[in-house]
N, C-alpha and C. Protein backbone atom coordinates (compact mmCIF):
# COMPACT_ATOMS: atom_id res chain seq x y z
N UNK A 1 0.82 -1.19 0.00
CA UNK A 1 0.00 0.00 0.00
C UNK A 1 0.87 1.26 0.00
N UNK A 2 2.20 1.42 0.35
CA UNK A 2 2.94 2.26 0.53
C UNK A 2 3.69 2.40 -0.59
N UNK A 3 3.32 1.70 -1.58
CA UNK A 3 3.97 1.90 -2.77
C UNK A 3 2.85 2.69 -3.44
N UNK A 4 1.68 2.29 -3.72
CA UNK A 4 0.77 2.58 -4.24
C UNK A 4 0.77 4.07 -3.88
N UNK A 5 1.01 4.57 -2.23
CA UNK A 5 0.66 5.60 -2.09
C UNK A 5 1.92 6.88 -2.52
N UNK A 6 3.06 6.00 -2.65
CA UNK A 6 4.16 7.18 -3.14
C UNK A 6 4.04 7.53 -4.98
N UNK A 7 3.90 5.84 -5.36
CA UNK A 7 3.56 5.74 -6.65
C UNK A 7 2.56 7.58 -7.04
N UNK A 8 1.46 7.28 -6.29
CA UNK A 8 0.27 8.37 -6.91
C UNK A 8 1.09 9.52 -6.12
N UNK A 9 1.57 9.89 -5.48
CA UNK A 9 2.38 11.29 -5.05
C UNK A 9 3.08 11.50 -6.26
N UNK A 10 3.98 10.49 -6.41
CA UNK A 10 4.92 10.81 -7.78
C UNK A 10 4.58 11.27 -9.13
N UNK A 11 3.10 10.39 -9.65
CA UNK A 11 2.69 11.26 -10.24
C UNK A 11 1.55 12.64 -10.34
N UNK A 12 1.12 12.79 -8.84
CA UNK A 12 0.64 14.28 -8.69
C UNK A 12 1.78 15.05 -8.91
N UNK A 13 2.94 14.93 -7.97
CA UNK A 13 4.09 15.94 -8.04
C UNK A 13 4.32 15.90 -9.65
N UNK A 14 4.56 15.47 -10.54
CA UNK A 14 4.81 15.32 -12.14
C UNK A 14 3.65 16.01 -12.92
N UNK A 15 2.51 15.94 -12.53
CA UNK A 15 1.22 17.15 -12.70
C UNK A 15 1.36 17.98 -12.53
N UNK A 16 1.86 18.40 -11.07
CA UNK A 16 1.49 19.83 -10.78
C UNK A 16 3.10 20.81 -11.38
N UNK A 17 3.99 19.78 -11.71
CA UNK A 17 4.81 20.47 -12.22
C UNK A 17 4.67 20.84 -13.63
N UNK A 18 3.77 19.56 -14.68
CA UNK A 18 4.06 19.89 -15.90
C UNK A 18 2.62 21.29 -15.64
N UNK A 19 1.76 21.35 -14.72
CA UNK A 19 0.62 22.63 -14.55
C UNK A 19 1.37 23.84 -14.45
N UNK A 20 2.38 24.02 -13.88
CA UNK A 20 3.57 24.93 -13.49
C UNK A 20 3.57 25.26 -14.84
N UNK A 21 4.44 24.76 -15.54
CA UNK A 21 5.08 24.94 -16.59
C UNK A 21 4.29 25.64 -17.67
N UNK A 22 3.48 24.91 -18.07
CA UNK A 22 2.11 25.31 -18.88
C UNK A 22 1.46 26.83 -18.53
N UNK A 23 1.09 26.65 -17.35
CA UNK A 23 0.89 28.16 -16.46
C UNK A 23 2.26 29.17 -17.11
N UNK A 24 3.15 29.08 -16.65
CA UNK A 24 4.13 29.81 -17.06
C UNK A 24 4.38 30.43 -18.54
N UNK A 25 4.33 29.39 -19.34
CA UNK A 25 4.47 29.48 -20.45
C UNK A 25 3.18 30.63 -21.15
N UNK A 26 2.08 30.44 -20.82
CA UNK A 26 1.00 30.96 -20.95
C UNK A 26 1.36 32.52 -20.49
N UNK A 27 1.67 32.59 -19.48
CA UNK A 27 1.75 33.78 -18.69
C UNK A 27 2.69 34.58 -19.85
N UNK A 28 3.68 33.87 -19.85
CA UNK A 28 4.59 34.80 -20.81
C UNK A 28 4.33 35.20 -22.28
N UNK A 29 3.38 34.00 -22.83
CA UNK A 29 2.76 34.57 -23.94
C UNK A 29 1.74 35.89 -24.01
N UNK A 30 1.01 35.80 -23.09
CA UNK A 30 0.46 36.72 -22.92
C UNK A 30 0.95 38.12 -22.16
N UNK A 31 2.07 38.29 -21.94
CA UNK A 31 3.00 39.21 -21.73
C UNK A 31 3.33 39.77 -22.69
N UNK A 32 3.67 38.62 -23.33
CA UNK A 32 4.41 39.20 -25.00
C UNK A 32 3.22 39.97 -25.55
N UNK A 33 2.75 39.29 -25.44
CA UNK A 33 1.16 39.68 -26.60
C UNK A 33 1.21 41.08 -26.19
N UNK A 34 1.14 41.59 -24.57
CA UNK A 34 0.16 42.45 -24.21
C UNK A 34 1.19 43.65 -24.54
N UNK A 35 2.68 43.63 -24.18
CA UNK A 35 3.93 44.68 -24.52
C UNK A 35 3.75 44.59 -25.95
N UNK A 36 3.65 43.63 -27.03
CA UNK A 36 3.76 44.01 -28.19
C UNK A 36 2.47 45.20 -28.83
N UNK A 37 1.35 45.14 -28.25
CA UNK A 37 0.38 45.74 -28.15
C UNK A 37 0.58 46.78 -27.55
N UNK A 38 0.76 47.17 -27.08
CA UNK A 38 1.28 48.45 -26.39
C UNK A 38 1.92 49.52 -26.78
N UNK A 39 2.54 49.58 -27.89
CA UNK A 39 3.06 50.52 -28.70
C UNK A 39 1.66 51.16 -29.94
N UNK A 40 1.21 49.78 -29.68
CA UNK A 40 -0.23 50.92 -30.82
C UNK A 40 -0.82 51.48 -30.12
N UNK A 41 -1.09 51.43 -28.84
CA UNK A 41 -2.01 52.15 -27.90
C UNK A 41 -1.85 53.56 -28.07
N UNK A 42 -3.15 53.87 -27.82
CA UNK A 42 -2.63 55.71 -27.28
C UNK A 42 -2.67 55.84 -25.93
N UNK A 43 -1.42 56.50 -25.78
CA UNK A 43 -0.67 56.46 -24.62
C UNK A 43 -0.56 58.11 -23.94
N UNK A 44 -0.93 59.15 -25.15
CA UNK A 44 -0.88 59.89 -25.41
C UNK A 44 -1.66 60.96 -24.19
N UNK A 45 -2.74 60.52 -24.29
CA UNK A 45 -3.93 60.94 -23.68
C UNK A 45 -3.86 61.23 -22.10
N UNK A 46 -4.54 62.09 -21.52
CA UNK A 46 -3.82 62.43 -19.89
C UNK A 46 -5.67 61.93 -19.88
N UNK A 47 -5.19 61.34 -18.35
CA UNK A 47 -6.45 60.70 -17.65
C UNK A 47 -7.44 61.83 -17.40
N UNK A 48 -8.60 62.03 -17.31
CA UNK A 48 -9.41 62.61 -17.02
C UNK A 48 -9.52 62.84 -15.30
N UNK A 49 -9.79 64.02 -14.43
CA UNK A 49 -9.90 64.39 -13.25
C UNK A 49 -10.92 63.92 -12.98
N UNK A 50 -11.10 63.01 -11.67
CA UNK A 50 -12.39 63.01 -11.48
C UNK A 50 -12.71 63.44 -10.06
């Protein structure tokens, strides 16, 4: 039973790492995305007082 139970740890820990990764990867795409976008913006514009 103590195999069984490290067995399934081993592969949660191997999940939550390849979830890591994936997460990450994502994150940075959408980083990219959002800085590459950012130069068309108008940036120009002063915020309104409220």
């Amino acid at each position: 039973m103590a195999k069984d139970i490290s067995e399934r740890e081993a592969r949660l820990a191997e999940a939550l790492r390849a979830n890591l990764r994936r997460r990450k990867t994502q994150s940075r795409a959408q980083t990219a995305t959002e800085s590459a976008a950012a130069p068309s913006a108008d940036v120009t514009t002063e915020p309104s007082a409220s």
